[in-house]
C-alpha atoms as a PDB file:
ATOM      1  CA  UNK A   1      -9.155  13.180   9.903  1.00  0.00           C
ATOM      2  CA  UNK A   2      -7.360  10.789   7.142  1.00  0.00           C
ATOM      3  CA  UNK A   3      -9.277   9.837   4.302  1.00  0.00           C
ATOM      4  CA  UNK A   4     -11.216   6.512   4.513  1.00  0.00           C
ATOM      5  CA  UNK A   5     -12.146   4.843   7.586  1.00  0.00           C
ATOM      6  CA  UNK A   6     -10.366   5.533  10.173  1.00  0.00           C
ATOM      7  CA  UNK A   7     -12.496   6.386  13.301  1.00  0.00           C
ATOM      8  CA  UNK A   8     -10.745   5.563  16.516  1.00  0.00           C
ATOM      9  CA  UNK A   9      -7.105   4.857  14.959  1.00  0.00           C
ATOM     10  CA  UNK A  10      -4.542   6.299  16.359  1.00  0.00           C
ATOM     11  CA  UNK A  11      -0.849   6.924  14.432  1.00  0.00           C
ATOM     12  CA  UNK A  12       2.182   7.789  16.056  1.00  0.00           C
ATOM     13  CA  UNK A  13       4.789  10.476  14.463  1.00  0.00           C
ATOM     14  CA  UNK A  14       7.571  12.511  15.424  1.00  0.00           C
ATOM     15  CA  UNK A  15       6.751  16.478  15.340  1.00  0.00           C
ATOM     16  CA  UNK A  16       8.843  18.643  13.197  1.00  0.00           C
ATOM     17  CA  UNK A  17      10.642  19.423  16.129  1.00  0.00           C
ATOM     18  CA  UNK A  18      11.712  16.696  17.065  1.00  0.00           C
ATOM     19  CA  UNK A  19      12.697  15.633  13.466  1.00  0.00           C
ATOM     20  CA  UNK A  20      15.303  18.703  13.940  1.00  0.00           C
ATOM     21  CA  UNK A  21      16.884  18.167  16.966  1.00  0.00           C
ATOM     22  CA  UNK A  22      17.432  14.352  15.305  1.00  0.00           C
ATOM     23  CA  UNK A  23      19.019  15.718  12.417  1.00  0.00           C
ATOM     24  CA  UNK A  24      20.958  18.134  14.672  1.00  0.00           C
ATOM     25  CA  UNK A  25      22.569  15.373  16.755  1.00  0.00           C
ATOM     26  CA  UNK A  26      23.542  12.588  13.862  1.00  0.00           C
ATOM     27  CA  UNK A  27      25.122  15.966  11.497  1.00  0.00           C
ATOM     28  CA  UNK A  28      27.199  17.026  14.662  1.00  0.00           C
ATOM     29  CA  UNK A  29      28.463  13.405  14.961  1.00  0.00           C
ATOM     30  CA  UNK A  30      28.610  12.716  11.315  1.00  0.00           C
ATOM     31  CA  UNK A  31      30.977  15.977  10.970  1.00  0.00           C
ATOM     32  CA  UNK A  32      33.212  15.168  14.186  1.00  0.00           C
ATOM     33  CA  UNK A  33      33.827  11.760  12.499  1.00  0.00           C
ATOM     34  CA  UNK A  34      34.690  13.475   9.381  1.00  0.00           C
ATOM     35  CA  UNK A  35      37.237  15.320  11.320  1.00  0.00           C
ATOM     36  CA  UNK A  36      38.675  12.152  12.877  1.00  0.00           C
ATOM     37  CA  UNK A  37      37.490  12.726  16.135  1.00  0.00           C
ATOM     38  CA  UNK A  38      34.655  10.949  18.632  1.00  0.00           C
ATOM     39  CA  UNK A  39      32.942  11.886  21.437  1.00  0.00           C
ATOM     40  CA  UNK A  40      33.429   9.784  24.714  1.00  0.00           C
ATOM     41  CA  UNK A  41      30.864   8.573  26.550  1.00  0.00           C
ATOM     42  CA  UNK A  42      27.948  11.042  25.939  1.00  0.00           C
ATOM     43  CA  UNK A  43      24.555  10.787  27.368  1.00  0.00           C
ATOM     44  CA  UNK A  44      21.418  13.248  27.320  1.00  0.00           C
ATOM     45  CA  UNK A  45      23.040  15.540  29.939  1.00  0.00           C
ATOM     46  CA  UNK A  46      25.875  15.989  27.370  1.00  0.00           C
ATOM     47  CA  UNK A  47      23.465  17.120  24.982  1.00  0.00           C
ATOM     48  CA  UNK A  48      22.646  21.072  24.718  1.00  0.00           C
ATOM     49  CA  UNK A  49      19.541  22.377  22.744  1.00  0.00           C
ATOM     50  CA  UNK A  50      19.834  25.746  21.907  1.00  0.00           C
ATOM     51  CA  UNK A  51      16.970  28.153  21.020  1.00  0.00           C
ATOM     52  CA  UNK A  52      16.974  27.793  17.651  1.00  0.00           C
ATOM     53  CA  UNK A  53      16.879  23.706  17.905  1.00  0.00           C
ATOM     54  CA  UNK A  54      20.558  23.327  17.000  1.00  0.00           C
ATOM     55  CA  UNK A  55      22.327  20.415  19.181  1.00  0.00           C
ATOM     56  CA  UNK A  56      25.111  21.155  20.905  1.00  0.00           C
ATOM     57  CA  UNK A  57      27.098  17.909  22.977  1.00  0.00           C
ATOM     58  CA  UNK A  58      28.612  19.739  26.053  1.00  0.00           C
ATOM     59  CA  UNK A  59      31.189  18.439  28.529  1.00  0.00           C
ATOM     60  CA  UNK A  60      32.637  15.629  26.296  1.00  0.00           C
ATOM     61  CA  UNK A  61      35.975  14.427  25.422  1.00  0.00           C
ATOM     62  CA  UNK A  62      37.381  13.749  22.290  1.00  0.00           C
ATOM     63  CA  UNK A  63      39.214  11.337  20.995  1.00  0.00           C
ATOM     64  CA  UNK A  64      40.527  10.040  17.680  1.00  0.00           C
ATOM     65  CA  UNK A  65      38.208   8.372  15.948  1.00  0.00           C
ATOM     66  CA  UNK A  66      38.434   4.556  15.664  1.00  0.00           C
ATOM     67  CA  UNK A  67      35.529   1.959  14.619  1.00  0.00           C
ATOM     68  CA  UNK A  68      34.732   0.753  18.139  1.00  0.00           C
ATOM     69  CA  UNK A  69      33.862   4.775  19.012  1.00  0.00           C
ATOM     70  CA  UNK A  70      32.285   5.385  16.080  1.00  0.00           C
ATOM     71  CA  UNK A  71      29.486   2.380  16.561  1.00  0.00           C
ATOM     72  CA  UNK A  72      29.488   3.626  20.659  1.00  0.00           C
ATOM     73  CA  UNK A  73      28.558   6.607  19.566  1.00  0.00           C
ATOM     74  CA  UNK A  74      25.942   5.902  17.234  1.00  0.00           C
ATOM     75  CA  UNK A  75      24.506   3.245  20.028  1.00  0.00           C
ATOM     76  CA  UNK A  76      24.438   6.455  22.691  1.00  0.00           C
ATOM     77  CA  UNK A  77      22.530   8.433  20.136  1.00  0.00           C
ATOM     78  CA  UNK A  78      20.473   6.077  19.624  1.00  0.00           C
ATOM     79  CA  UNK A  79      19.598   5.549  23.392  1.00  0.00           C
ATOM     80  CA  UNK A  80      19.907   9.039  23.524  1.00  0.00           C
ATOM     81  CA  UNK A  81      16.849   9.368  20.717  1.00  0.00           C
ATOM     82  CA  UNK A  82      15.035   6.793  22.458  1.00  0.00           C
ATOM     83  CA  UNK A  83      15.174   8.181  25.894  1.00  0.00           C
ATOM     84  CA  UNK A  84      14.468  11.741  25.225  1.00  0.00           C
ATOM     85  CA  UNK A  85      11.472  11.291  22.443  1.00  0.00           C
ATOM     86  CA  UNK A  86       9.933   8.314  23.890  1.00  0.00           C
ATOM     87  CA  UNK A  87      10.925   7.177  27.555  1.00  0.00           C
ATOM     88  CA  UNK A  88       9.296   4.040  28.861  1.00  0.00           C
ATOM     89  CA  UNK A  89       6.945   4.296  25.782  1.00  0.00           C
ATOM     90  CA  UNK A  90       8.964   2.017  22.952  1.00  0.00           C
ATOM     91  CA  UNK A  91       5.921   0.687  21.735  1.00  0.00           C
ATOM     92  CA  UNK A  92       4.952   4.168  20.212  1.00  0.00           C
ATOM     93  CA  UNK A  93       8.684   4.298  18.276  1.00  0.00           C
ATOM     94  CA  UNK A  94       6.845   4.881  14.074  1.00  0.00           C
ATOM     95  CA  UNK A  95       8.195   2.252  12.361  1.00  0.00           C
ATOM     96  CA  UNK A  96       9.993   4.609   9.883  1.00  0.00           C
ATOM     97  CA  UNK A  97      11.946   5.886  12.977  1.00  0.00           C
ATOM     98  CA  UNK A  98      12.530   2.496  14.043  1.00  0.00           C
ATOM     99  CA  UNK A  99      14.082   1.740  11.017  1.00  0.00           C
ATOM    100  CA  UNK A 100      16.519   5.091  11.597  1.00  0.00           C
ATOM    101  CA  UNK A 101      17.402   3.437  14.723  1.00  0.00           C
ATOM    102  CA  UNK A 102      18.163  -0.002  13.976  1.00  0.00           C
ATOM    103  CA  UNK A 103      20.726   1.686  10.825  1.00  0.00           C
ATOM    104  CA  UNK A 104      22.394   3.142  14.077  1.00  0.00           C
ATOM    105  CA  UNK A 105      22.602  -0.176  16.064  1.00  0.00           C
ATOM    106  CA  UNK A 106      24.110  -2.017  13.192  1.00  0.00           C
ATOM    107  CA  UNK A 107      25.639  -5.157  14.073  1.00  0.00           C
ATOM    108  CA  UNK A 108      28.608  -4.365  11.653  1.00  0.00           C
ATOM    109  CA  UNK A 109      29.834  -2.542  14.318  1.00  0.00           C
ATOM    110  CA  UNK A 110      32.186  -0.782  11.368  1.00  0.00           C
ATOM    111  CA  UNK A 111      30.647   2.442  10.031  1.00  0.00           C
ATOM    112  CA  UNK A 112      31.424   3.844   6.660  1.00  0.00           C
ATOM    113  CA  UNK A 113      31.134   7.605   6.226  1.00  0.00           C
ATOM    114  CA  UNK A 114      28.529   6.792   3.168  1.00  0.00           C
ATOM    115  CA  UNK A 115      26.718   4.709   6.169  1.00  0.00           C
ATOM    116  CA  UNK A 116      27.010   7.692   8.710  1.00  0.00           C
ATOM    117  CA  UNK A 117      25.334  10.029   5.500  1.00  0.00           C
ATOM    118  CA  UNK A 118      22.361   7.638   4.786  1.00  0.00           C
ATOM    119  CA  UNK A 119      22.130   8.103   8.902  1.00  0.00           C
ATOM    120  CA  UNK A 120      21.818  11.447   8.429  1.00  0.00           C
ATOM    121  CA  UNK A 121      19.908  11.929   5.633  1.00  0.00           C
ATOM    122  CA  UNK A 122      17.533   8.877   6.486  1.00  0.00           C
ATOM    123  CA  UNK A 123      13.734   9.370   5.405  1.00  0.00           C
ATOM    124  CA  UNK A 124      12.263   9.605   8.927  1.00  0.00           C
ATOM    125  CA  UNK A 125      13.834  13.356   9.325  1.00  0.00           C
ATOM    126  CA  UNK A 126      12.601  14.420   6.402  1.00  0.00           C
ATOM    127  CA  UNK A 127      10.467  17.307   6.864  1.00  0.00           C
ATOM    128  CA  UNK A 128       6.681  16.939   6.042  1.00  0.00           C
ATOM    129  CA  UNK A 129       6.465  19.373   3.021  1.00  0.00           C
ATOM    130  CA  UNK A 130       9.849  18.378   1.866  1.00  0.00           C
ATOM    131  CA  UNK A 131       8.767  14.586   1.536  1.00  0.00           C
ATOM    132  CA  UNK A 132       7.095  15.340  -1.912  1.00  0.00           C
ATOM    133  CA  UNK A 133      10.269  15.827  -3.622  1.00  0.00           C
ATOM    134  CA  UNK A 134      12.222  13.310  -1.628  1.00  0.00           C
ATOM    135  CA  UNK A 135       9.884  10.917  -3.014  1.00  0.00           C
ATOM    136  CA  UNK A 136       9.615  12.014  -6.762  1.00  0.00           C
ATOM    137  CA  UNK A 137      13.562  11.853  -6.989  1.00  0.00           C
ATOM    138  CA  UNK A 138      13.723   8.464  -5.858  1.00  0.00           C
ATOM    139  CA  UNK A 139      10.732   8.019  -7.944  1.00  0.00           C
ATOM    140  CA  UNK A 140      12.209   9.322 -11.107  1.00  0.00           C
ATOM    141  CA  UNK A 141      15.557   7.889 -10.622  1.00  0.00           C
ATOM    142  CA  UNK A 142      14.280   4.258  -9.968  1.00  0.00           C
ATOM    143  CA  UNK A 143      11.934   3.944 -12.893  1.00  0.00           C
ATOM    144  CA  UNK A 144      13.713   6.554 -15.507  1.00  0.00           C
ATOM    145  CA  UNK A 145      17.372   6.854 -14.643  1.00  0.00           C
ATOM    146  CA  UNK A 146      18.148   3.464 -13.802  1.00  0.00           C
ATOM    147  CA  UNK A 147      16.792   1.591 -16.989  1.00  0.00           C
ATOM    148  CA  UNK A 148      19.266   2.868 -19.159  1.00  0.00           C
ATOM    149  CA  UNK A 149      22.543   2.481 -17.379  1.00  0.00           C
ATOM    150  CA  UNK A 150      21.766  -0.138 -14.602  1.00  0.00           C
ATOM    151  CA  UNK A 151      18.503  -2.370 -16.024  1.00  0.00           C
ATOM    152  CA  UNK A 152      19.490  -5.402 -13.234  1.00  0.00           C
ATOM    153  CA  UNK A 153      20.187  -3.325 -10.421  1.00  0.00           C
ATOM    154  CA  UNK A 154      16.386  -0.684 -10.801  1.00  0.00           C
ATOM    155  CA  UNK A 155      15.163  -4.721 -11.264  1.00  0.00           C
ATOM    156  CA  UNK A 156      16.256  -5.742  -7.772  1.00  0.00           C
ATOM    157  CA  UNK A 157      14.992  -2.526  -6.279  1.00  0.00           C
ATOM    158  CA  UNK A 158      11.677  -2.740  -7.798  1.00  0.00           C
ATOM    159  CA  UNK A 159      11.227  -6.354  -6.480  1.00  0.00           C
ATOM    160  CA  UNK A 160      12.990  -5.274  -2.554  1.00  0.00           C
ATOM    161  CA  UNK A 161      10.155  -2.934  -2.834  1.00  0.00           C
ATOM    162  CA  UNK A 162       7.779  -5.909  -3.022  1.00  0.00           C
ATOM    163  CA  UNK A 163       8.228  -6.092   1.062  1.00  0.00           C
ATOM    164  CA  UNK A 164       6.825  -3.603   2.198  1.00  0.00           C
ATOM    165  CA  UNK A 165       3.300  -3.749   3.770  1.00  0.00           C
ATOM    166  CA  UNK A 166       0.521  -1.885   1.335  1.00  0.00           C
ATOM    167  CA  UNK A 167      -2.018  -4.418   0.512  1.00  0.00           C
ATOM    168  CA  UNK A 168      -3.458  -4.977   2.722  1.00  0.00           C
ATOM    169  CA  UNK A 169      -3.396  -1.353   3.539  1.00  0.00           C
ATOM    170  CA  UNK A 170      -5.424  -0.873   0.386  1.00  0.00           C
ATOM    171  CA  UNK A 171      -7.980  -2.974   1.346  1.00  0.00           C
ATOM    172  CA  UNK A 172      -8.692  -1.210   4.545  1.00  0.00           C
ATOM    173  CA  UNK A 173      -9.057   2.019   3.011  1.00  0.00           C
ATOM    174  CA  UNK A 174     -12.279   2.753   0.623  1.00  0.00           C
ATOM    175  CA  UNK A 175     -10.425   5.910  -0.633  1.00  0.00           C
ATOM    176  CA  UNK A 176      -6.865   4.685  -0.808  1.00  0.00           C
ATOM    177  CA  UNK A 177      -8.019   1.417  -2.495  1.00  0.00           C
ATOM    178  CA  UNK A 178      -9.575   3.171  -5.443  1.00  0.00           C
ATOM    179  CA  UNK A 179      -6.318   5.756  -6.256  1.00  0.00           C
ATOM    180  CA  UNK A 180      -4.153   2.724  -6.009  1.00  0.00           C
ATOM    181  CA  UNK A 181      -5.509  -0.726  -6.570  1.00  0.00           C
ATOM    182  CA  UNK A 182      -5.677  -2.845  -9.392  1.00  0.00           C
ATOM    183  CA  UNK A 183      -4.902  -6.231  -9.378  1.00  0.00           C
ATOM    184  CA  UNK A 184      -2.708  -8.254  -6.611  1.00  0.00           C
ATOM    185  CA  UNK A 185      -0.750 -11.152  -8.565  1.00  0.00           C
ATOM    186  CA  UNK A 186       2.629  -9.879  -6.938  1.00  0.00           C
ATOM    187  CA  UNK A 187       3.994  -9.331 -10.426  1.00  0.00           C
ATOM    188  CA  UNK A 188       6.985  -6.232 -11.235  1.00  0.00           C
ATOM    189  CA  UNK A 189       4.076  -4.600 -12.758  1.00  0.00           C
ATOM    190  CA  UNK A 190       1.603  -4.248  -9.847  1.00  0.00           C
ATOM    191  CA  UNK A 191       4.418  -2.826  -8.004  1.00  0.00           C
ATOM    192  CA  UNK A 192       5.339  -0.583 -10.734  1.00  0.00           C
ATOM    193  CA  UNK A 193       1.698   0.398 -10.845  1.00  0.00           C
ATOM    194  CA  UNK A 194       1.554   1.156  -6.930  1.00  0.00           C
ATOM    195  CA  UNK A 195       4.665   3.806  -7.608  1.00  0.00           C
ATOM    196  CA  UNK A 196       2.861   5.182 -10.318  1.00  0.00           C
ATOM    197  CA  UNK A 197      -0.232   5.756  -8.178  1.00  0.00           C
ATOM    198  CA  UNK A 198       1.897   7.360  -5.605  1.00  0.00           C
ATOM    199  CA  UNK A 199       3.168   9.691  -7.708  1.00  0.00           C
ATOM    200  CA  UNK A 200      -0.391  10.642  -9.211  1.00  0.00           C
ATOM    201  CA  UNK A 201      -1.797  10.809  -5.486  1.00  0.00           C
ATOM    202  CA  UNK A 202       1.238  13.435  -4.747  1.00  0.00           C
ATOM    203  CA  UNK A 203       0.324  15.347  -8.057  1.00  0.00           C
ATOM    204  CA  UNK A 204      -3.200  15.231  -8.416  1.00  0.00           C
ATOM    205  CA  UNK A 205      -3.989  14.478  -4.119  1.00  0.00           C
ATOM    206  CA  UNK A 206      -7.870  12.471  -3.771  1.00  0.00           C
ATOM    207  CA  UNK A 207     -10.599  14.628  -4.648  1.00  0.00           C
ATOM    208  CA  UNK A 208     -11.356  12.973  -7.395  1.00  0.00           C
ATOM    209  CA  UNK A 209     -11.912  10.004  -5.427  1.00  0.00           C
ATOM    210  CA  UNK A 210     -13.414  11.586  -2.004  1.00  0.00           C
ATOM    211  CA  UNK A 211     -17.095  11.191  -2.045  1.00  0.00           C
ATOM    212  CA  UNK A 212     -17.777  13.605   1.283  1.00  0.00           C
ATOM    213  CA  UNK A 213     -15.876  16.455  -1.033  1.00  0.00           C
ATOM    214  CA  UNK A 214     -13.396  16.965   1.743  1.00  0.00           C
ATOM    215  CA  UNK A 215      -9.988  18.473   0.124  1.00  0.00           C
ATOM    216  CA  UNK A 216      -6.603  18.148   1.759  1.00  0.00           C
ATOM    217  CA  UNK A 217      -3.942  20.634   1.626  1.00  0.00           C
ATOM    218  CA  UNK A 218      -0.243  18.992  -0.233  1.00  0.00           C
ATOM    219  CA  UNK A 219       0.588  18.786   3.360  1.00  0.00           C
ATOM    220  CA  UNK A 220      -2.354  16.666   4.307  1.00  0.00           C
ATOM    221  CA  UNK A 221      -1.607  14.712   1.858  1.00  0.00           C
ATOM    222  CA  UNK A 222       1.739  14.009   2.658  1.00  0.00           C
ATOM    223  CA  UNK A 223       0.659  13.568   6.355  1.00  0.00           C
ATOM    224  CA  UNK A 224      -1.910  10.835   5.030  1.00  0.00           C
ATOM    225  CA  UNK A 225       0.555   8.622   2.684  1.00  0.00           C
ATOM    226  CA  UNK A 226       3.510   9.032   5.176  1.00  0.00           C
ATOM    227  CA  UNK A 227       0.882   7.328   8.078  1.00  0.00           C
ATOM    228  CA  UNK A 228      -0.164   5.023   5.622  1.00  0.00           C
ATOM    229  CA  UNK A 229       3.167   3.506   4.009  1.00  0.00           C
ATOM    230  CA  UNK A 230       5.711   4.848   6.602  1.00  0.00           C
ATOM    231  CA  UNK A 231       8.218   2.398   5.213  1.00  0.00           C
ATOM    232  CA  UNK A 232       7.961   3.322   1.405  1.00  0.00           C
ATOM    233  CA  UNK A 233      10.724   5.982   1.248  1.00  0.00           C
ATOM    234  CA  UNK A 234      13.266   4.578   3.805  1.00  0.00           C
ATOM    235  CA  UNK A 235      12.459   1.384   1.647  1.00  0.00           C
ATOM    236  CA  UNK A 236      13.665   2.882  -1.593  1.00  0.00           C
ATOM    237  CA  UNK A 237      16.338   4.728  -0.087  1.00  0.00           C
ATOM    238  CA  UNK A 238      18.507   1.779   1.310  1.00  0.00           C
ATOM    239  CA  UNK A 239      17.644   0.221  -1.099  1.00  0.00           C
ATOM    240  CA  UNK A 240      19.126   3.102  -3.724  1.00  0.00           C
ATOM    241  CA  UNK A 241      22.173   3.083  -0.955  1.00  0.00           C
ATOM    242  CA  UNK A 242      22.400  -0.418  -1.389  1.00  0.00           C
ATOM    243  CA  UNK A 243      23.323  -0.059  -5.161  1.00  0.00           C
ATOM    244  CA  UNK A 244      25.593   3.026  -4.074  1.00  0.00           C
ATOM    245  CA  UNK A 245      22.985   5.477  -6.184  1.00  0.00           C
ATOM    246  CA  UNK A 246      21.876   6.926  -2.899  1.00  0.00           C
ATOM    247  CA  UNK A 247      24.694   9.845  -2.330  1.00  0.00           C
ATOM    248  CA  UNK A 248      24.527  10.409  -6.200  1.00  0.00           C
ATOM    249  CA  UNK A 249      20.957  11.941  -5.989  1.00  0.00           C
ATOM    250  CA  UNK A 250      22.380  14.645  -3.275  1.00  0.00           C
ATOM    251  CA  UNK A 251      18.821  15.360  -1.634  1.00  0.00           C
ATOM    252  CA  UNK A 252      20.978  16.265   1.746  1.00  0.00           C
ATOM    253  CA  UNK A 253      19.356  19.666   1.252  1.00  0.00           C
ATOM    254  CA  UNK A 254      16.372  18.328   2.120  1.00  0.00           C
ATOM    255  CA  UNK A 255      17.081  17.717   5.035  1.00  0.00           C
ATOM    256  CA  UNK A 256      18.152  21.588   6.255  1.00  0.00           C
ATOM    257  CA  UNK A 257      21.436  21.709   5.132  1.00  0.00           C
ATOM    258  CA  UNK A 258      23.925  20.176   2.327  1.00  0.00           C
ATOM    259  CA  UNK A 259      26.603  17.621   3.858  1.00  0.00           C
ATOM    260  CA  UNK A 260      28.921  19.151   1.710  1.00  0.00           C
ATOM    261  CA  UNK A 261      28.848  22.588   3.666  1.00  0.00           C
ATOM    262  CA  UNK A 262      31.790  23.319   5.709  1.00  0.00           C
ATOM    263  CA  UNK A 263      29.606  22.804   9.054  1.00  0.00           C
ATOM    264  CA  UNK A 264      30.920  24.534  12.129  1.00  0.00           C
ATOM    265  CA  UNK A 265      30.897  22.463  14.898  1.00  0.00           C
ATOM    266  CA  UNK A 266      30.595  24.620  17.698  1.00  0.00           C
ATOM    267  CA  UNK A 267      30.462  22.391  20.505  1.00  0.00           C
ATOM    268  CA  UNK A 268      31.773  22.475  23.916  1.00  0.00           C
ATOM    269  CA  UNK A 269      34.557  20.039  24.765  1.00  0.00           C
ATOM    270  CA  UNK A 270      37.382  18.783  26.504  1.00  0.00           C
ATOM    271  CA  UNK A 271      39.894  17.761  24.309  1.00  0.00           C
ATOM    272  CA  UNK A 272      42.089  15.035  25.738  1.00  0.00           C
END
């Protein structure tokens, strides 16, 4: 159960699984590209799960990598994502993967490697007890790093963060609503505020606040604000990649594994 009122709603996530196999596929395309090569015309039969959840693309050709092969891949990975975690059922695609997936259907249709890392290191694959962290070095870079060297550009953040959906969130939830609200006049403050209340929540969890004396585990808690403002951390980290501050915070590690790593790609193909 989440705290507040909740009875009879139902939330839609991707298992930690699943988050895995995700992060397996977009590293083993991110480091092909980084070789200068692209696979041809994959699908799901071209891609190989092993036991221990690494992804593996099988049967494929490669060939040098140019822009146009680069966005087809990303679009076949994304089909590829859609296919195998949600068939028919698009409707139940979290909105923080959603987000994942519309990064990989770019209209651009040019890919930058610092694109192709944000891919990879996007805050839907983030595993649960490693979102914590995620969060408090975004946090801590926004709000204390940025003020001193780059005032206007921690400015523009703060107000991008403006957009996303947690008021009336706050209103729906009588637990929520008292660890976070204050006022709602849409000022840099009140946002400001929210982010501080975040943080606390993440700290401190809602005990204090939970009149049935239920306690939640970190990971409940994490479970609980991820369902409740699934587009908070993908929000601040485009928007941190936006300002090219995203790369500098090297939270890859996160994620499994360092981008930096020599990674050995140790899939199956036909070179052409």
């Amino acid at each position: 159960m989440l705290v507040g009122p909740t009875p009879g709603r139902v939330y839609c996530l991707i298992t930690e699984e699943a988050k895995f196999v995700i992060r397996s596929l977009l590293k083993e395309l991110y480091f092909l590209h980084k070789r200068g090569k692209c696979p041809q015309n994959f699908n799901e039969s071209n891609v190989f799960i092993r036991e221990d959840g690494m992804v593996q693309l099988r049967g494929c050709y490669l060939d040098d990598k140019s822009d146009s092969l680069v966005f087809k891949n990303y679009k076949d990975a994304s089909n590829i994502i859609e296919k195998i975690l949600f068939g028919q059922h698009k409707e139940d695609i979290p909105e923080d993967v959603m987000h994942l997936l519309n990064l990989m259907n770019t209209q651009d249709k040019v890919f930058s490697m610092d694109l192709e890392y944000l891919i990879c290191t996007h805050a839907s694959l983030v595993p649960l007890r490693n979102r914590e962290t995620f969060f408090l070095w975004m946090y801590t870079h926004i709000m204390f790093v940025l003020p001193y060297d780059k005032s206007t550009e921690r400015n523009e953040i703060i107000n991008a963060l403006q957009k996303v959906d947690w008021r009336d969130t706050l209103q729906e939830d009588s637990v929520l609503g008292k660890i976070f609200w204050r006022k709602r006049d849409g000022s840099e403050e009140e946002i400001d505020y929210f982010l501080h209340c975040y943080r606390d929540t993440v700290f401190h969890g809602t005990d204090k606040y939970n009149a049935k004396g239920k306690r939640y585990t970190p990971d409940d808690i994490q479970l609980i604000l991820w369902v409740t403002f699934p587009m908070l951390l993908p929000t601040m980290q485009q928007e941190l990649w936006n300002k090219n501050q995203w790369r500098a915070l090297k939270l890859d590690g996160l994620l499994g594994s360092t981008m930096e790593d020599v990674f050995d790609v140790t899939s199956c193909f036909r070179w052409q």
